[in-house]
C-alpha atoms as a PDB file:
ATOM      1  CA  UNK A   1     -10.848 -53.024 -13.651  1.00  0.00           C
ATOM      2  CA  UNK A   2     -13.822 -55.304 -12.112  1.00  0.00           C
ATOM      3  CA  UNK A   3     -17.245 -54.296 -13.300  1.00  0.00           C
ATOM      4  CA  UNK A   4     -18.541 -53.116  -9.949  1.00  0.00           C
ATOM      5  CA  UNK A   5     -15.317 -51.147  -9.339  1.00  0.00           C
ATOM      6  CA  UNK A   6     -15.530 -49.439 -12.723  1.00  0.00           C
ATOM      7  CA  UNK A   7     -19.374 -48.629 -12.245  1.00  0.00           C
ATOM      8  CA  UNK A   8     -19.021 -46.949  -8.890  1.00  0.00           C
ATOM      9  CA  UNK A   9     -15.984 -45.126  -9.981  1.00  0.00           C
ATOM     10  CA  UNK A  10     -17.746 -43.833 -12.959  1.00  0.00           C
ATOM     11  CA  UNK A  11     -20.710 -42.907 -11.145  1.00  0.00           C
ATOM     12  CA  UNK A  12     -18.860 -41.226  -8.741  1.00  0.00           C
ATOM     13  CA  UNK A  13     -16.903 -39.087 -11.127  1.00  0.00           C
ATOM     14  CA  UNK A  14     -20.367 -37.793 -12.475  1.00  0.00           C
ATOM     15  CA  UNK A  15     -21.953 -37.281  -8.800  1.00  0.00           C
ATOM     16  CA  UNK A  16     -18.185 -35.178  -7.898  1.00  0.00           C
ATOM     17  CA  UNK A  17     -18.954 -32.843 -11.132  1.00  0.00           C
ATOM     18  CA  UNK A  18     -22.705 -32.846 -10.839  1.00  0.00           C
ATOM     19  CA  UNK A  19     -21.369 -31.504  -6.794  1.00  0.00           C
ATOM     20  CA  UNK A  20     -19.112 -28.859  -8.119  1.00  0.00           C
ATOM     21  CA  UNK A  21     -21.915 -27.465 -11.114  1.00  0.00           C
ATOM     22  CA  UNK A  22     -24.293 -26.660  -8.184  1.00  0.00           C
ATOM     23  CA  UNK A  23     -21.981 -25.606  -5.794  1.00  0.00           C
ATOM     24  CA  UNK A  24     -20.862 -22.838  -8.595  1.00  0.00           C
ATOM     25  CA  UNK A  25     -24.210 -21.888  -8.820  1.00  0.00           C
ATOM     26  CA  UNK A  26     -24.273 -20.687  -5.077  1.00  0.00           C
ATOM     27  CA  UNK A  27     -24.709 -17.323  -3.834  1.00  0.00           C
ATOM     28  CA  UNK A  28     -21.211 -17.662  -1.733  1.00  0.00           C
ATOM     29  CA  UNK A  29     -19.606 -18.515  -5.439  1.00  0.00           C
ATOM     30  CA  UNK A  30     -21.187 -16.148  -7.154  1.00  0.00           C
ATOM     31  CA  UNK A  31     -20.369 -13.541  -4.750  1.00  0.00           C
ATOM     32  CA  UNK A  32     -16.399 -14.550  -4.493  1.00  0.00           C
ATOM     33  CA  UNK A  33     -13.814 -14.995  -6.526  1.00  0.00           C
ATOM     34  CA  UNK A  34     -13.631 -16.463  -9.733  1.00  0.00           C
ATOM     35  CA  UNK A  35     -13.491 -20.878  -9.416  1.00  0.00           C
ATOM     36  CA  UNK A  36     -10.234 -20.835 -11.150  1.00  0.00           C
ATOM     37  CA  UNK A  37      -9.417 -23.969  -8.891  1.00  0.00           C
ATOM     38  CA  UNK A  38     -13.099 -25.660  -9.496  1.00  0.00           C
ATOM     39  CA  UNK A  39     -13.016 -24.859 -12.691  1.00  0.00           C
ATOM     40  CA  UNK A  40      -9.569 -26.322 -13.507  1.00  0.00           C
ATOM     41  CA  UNK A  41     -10.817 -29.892 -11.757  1.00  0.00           C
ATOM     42  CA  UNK A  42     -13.708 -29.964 -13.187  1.00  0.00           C
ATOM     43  CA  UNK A  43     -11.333 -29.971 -16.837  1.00  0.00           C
ATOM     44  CA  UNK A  44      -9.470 -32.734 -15.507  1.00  0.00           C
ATOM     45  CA  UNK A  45     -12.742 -34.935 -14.159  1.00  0.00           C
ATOM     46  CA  UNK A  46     -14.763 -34.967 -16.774  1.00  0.00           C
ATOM     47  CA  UNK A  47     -12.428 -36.479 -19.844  1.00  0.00           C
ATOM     48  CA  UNK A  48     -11.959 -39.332 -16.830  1.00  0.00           C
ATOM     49  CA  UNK A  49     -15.402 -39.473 -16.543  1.00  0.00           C
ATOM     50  CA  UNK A  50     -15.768 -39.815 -20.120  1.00  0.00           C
ATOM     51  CA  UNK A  51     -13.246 -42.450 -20.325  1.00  0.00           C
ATOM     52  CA  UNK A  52     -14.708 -44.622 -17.455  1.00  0.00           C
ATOM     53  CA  UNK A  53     -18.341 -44.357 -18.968  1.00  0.00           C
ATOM     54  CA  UNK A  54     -16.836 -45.328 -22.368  1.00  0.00           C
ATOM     55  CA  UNK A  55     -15.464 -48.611 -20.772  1.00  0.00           C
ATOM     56  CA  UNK A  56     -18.672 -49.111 -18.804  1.00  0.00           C
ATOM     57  CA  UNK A  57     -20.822 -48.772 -22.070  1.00  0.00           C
ATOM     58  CA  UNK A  58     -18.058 -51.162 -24.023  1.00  0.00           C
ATOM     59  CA  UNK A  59     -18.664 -53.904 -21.483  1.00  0.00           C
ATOM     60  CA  UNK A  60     -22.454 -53.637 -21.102  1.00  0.00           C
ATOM     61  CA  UNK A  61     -23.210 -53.278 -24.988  1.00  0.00           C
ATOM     62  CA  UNK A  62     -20.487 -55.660 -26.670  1.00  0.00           C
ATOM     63  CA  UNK A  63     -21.694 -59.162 -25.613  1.00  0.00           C
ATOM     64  CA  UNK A  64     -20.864 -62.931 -27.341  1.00  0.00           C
ATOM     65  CA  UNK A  65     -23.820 -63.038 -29.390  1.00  0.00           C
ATOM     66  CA  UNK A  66     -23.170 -59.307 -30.403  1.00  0.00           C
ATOM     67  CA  UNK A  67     -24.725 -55.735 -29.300  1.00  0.00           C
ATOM     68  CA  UNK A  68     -27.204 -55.473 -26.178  1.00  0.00           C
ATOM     69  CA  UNK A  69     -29.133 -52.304 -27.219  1.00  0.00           C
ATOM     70  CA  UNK A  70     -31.181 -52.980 -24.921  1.00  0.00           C
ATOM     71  CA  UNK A  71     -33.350 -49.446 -23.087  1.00  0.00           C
ATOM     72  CA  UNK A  72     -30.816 -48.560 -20.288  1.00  0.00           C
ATOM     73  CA  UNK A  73     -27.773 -49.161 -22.552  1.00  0.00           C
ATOM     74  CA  UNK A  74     -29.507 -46.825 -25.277  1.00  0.00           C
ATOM     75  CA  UNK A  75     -30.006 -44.166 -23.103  1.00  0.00           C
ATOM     76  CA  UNK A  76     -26.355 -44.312 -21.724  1.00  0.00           C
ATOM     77  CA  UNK A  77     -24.820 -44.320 -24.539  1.00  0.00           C
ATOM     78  CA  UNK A  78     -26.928 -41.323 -25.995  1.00  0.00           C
ATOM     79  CA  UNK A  79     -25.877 -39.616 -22.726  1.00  0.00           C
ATOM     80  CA  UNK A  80     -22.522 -40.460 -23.211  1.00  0.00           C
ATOM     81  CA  UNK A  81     -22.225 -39.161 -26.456  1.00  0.00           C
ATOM     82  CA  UNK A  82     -24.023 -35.903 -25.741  1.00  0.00           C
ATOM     83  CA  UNK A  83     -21.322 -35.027 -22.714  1.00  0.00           C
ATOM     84  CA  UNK A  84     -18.601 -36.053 -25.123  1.00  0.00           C
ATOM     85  CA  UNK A  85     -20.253 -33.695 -27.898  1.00  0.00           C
ATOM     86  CA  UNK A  86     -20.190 -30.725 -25.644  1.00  0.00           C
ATOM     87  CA  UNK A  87     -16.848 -31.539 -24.429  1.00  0.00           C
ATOM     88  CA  UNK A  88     -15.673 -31.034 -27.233  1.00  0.00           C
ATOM     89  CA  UNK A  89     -17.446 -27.982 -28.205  1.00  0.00           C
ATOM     90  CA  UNK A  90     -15.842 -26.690 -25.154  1.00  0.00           C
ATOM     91  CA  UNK A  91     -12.316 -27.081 -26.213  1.00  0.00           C
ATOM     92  CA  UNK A  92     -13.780 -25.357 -29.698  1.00  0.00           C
ATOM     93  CA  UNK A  93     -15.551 -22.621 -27.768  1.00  0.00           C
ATOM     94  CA  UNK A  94     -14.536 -22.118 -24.418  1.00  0.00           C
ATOM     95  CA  UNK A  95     -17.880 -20.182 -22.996  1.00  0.00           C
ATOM     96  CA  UNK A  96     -19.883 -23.828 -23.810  1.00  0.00           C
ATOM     97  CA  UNK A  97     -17.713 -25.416 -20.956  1.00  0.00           C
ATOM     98  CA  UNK A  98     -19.766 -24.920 -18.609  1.00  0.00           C
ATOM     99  CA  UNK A  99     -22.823 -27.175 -20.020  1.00  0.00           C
ATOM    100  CA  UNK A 100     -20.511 -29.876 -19.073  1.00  0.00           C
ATOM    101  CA  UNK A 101     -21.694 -29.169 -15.392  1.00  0.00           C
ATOM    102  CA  UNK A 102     -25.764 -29.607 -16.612  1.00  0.00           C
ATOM    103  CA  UNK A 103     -24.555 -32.646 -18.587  1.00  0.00           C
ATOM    104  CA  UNK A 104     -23.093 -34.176 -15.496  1.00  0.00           C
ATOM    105  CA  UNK A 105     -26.246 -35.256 -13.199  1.00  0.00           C
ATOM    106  CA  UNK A 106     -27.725 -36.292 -16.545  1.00  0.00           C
ATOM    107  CA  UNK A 107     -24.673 -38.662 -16.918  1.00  0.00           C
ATOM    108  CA  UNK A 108     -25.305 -39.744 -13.169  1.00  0.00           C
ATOM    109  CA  UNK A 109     -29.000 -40.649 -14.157  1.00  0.00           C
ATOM    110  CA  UNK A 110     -28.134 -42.899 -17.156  1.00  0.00           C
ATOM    111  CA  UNK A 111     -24.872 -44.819 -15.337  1.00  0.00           C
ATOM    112  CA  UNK A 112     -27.240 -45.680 -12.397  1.00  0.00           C
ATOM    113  CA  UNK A 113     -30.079 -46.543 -14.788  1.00  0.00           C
ATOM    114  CA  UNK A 114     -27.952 -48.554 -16.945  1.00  0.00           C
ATOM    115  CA  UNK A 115     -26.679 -50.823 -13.612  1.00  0.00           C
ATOM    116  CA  UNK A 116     -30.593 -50.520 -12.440  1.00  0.00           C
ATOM    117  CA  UNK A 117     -32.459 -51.407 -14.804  1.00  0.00           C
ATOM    118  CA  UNK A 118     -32.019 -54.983 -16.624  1.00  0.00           C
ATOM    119  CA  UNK A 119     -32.838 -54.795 -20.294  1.00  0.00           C
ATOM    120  CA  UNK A 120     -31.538 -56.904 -22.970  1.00  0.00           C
ATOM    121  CA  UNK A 121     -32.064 -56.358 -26.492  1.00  0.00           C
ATOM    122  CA  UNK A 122     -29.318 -58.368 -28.264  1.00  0.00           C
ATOM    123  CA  UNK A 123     -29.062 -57.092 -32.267  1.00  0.00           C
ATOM    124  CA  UNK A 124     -27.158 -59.744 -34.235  1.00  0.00           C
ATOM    125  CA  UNK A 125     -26.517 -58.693 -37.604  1.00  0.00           C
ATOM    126  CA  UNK A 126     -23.957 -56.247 -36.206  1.00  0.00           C
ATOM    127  CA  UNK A 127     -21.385 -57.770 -39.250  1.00  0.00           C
ATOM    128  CA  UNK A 128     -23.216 -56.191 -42.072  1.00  0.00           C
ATOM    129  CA  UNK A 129     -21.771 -53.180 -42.638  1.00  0.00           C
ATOM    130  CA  UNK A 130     -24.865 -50.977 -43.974  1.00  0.00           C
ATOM    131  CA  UNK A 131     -26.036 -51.816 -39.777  1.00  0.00           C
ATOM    132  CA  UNK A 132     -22.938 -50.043 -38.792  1.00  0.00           C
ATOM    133  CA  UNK A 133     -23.280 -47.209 -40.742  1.00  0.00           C
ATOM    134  CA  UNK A 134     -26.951 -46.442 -39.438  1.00  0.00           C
ATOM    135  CA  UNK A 135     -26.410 -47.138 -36.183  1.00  0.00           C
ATOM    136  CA  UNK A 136     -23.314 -44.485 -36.249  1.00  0.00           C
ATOM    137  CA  UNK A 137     -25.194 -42.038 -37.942  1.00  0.00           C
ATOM    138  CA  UNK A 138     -28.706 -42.776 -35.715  1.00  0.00           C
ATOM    139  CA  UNK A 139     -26.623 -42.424 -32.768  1.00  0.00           C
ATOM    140  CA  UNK A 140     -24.847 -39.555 -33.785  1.00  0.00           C
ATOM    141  CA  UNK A 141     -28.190 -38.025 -34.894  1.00  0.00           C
ATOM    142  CA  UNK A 142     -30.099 -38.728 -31.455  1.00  0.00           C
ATOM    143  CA  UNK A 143     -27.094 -37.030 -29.409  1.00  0.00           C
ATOM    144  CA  UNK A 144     -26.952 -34.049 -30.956  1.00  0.00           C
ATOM    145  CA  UNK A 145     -31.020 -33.740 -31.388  1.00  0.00           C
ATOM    146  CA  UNK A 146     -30.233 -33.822 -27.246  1.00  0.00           C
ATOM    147  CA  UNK A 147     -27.538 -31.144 -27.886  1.00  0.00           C
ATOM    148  CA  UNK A 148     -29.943 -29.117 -29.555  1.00  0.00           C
ATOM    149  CA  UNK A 149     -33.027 -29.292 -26.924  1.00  0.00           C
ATOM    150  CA  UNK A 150     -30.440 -28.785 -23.941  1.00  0.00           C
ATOM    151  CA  UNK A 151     -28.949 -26.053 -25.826  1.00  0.00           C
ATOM    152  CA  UNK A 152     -32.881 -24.063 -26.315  1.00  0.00           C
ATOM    153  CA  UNK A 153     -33.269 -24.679 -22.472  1.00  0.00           C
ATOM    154  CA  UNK A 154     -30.320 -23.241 -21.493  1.00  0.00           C
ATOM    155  CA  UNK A 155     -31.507 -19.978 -23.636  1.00  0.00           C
ATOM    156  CA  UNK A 156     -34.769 -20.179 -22.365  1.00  0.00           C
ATOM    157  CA  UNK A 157     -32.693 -20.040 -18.946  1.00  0.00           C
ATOM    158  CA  UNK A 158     -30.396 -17.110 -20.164  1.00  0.00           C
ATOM    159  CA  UNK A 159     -33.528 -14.732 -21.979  1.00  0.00           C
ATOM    160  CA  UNK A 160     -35.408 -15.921 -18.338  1.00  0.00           C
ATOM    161  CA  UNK A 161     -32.359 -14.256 -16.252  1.00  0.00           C
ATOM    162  CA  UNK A 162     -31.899 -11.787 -18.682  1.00  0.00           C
ATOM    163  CA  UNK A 163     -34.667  -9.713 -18.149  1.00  0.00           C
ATOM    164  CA  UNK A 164     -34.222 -10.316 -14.538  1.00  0.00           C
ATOM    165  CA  UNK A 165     -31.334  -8.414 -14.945  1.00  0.00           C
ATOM    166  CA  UNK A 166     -29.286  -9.843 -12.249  1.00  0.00           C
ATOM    167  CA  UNK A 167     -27.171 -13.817 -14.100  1.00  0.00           C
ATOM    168  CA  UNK A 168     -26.151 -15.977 -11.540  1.00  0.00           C
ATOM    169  CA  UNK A 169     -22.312 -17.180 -12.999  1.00  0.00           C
ATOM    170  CA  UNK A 170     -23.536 -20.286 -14.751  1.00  0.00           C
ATOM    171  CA  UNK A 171     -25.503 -18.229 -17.085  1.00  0.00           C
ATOM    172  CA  UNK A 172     -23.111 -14.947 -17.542  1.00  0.00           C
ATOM    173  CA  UNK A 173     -20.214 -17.573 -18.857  1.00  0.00           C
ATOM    174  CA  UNK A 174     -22.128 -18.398 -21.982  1.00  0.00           C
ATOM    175  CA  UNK A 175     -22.539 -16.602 -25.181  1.00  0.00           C
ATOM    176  CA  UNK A 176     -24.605 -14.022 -25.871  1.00  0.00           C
ATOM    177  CA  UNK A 177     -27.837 -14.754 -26.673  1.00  0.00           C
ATOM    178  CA  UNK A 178     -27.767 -13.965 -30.356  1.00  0.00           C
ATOM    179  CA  UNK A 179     -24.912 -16.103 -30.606  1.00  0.00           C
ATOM    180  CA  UNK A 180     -26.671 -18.642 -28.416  1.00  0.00           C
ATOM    181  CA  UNK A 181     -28.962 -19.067 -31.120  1.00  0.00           C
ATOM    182  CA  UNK A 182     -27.255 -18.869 -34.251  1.00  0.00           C
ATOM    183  CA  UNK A 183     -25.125 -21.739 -32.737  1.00  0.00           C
ATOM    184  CA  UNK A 184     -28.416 -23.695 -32.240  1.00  0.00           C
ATOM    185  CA  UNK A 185     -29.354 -23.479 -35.742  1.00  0.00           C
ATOM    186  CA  UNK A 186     -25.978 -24.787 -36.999  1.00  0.00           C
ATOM    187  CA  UNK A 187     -26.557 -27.612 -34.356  1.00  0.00           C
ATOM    188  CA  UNK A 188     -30.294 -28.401 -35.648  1.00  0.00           C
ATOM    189  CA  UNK A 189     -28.709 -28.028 -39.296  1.00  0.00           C
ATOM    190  CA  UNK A 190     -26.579 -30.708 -38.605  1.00  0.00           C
ATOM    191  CA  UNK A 191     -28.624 -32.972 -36.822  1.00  0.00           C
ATOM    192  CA  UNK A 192     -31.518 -32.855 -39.617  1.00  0.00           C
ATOM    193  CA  UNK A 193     -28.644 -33.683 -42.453  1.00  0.00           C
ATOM    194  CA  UNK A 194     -27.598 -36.664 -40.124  1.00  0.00           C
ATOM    195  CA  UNK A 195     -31.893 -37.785 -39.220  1.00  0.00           C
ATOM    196  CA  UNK A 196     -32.039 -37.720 -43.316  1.00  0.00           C
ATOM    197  CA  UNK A 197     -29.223 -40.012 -43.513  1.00  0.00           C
ATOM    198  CA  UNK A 198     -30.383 -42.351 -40.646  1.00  0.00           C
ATOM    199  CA  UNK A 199     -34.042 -42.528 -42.564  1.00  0.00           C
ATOM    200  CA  UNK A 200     -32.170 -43.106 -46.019  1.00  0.00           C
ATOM    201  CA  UNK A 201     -30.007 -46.012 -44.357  1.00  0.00           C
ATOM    202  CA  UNK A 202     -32.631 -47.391 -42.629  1.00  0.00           C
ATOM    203  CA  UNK A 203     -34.313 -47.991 -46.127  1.00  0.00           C
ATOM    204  CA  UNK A 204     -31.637 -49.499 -47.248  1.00  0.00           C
ATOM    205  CA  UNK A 205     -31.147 -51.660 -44.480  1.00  0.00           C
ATOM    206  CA  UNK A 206     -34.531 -53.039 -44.402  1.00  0.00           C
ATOM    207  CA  UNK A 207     -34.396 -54.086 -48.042  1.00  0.00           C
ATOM    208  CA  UNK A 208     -31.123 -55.458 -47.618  1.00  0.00           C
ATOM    209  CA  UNK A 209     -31.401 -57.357 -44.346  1.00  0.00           C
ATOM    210  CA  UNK A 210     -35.439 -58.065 -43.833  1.00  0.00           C
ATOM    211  CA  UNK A 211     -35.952 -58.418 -48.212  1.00  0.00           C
ATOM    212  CA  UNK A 212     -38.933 -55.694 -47.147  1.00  0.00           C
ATOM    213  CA  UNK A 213     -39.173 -52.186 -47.559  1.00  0.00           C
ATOM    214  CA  UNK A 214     -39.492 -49.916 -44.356  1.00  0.00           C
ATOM    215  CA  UNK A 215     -42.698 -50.396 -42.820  1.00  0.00           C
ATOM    216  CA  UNK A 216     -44.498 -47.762 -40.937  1.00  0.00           C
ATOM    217  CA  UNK A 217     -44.041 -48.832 -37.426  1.00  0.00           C
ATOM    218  CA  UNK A 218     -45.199 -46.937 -34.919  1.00  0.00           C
ATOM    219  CA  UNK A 219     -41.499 -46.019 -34.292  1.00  0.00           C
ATOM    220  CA  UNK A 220     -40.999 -45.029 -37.828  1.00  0.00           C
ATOM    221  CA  UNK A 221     -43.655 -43.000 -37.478  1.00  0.00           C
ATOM    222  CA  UNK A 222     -42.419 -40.679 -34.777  1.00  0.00           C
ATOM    223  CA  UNK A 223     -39.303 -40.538 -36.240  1.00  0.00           C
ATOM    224  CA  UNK A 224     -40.483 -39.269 -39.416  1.00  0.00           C
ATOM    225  CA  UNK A 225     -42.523 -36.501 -37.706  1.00  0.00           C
ATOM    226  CA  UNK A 226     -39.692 -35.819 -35.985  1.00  0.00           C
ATOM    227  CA  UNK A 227     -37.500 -35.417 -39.218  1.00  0.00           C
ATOM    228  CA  UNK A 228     -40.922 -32.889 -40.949  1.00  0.00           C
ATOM    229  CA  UNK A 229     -40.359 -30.626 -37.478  1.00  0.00           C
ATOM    230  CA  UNK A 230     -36.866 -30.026 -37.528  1.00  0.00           C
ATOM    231  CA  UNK A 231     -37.462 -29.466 -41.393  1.00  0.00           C
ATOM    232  CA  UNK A 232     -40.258 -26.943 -40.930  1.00  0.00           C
ATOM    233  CA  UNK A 233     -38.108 -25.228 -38.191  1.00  0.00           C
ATOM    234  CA  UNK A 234     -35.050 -24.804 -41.102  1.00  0.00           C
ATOM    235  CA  UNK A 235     -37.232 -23.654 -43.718  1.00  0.00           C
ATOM    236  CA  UNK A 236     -39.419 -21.009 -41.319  1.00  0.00           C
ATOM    237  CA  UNK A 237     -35.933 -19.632 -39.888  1.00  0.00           C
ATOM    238  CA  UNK A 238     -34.474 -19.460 -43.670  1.00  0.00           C
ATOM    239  CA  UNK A 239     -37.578 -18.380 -45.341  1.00  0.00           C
ATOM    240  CA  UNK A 240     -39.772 -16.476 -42.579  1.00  0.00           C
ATOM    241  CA  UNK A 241     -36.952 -15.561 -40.030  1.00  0.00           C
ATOM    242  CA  UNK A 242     -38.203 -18.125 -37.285  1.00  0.00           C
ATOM    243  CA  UNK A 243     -36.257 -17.811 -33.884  1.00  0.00           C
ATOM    244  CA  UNK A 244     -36.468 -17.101 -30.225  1.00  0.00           C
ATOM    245  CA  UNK A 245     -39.447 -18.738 -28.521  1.00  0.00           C
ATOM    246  CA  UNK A 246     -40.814 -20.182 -31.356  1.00  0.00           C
ATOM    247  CA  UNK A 247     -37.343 -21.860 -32.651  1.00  0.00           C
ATOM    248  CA  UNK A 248     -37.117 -23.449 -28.932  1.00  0.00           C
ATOM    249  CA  UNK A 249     -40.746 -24.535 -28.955  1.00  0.00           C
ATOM    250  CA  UNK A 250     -40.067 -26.681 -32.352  1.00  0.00           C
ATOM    251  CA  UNK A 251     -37.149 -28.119 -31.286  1.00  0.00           C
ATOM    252  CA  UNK A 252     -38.663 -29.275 -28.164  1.00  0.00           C
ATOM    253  CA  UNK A 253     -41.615 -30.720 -30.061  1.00  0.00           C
ATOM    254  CA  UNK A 254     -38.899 -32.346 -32.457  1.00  0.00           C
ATOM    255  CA  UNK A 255     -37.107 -33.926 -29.703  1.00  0.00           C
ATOM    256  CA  UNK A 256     -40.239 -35.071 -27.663  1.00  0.00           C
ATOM    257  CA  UNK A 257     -41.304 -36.775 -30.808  1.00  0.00           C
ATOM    258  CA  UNK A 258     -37.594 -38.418 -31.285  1.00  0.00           C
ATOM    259  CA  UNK A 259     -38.242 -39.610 -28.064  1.00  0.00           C
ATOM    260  CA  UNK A 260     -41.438 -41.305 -28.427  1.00  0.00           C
ATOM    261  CA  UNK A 261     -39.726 -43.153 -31.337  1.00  0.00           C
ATOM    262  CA  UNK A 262     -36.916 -44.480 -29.754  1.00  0.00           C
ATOM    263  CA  UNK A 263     -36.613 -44.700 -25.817  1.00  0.00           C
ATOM    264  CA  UNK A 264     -40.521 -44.607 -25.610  1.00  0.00           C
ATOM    265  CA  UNK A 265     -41.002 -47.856 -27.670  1.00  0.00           C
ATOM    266  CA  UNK A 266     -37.824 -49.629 -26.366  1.00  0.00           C
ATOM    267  CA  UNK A 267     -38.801 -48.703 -22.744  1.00  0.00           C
ATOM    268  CA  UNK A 268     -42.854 -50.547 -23.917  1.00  0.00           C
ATOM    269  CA  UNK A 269     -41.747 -53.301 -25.526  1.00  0.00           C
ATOM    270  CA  UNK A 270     -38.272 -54.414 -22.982  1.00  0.00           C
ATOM    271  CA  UNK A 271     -39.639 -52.832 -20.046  1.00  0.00           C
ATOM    272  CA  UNK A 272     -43.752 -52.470 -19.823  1.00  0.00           C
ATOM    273  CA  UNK A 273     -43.807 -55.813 -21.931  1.00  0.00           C
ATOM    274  CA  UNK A 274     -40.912 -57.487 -21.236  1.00  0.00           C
ATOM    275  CA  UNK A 275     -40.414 -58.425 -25.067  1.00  0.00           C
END
């Protein structure tokens, strides 16, 4: 497929989902019957989707010299990997499958920042193998760190309507709100085991590759303070019973300061300074 074709078609697959998520959030919708119909499209669209943005990050990312992580083809692929993470947890647990429809715009945003934006950051050591392993694990930690901060919104959301006492549809398919939460602690669990693996690789791979230990980079920094707030969440929910507002406040603070650390100082050094 040509590279313009595939970009358009996968950016039109995300606006066509982002299109039916809103349009099930209308009065008219929520007033009629069920979307059985919408619903069953929006099954069949978004694997595509999925697909197409896998092949657009493949030929963006994999160059001759070796990986382009450059800003816009971070943030894609992060994106990408979030939507495929709650995919999935869709087919696990069917009342998630509707976060596919707040994923989609989100997906929109980082296809047509990945074509707008040009940012090149090629990383050439891609053959050691200890690289491989932390980026897998980094990556994997970053999506679901997203995961996690979507997931508190949406129960901010859902606590917001709940006291309203009238859910528009989006809102009454999901979980309860107890289980809302206990599902976002087994999400933050597993994102803080994979952020300590990422910071014990990284070691590793500085020692190995640069002959220097880790040095505290401003980027190193955030992530690290990232890494003490999702602890400190943990241990106040297992020790002192920490949830509810204050759970969602932490992991907002956790993921602002992931941020900083990665997309901030890409989007400074390949974008503001054009390093």
């Amino acid at each position: 497929m040509p590279d313009l074709l595939l970009y358009f078609s996968t950016a039109g697959l995300w606006l066509a989902l982002s299109a039916l998520a809103w349009r099930a959030t209308r009065p008219a919708v929520a007033g009629g019957p069920a979307p059985g119909p919408d619903v069953r499209l929006e099954n069949l669209l978004v694997p595509v989707a999925l697909v197409l943005h896998a092949m657009l990050l493949h030929r963006g990312i994999v160059v001759t010299e070796g990986l382009n992580l450059g800003v816009a083809n971070a943030v894609s692929l992060l994106v990408w990997l979030t939507a495929l993470i709650y995919w999935l947890a869709g087919l696990a647990y069917p009342g998630l499958s509707g976060m596919q429809g707040l994923m989609a715009p989100i997906a929109l945003a980082a296809v047509v920042l990945q074509g707008a934006v040009p940012s090149r950051h090629i990383v050439t050591y891609t053959a050691e193998p200890l690289f491989t392993l932390h980026f897998a694990i980094a990556m994997l930690a970053y999506a679901l760190v997203i995961v996690a901060t979507v997931h508190a919104l949406v129960m901010l959301a859902e606590e917001k309507w709940l006291h309203r006492g009238v859910m528009p549809p989006f809102i009454k398919a999901l979980p309860p709100l107890l289980e809302m939460e206990a599902l976002l602690f087994r999400i933050l669990l597993a994102a803080f085991i994979l952020l300590t693996l990422t910071v014990v690789s990284g070691v590793f791979f500085s020692e190995l590759l640069f002959n220097k230990p880790l040095t505290f980079t401003h980027k190193n920094v955030f992530a690290i303070l990232s890494w003490l707030i999702f602890g400190g969440l943990l241990a106040g929910h297992h020790l002192r019973g920490w949830r509810g507002r204050k759970a969602v406040r932490w992991t907002l603070a956790g993921f602002f300061m992931l941020l900083l650390a990665y997309v901030g100082s890409k989007f400074v050094f390949e974008i503001v300074l054009q390093r």
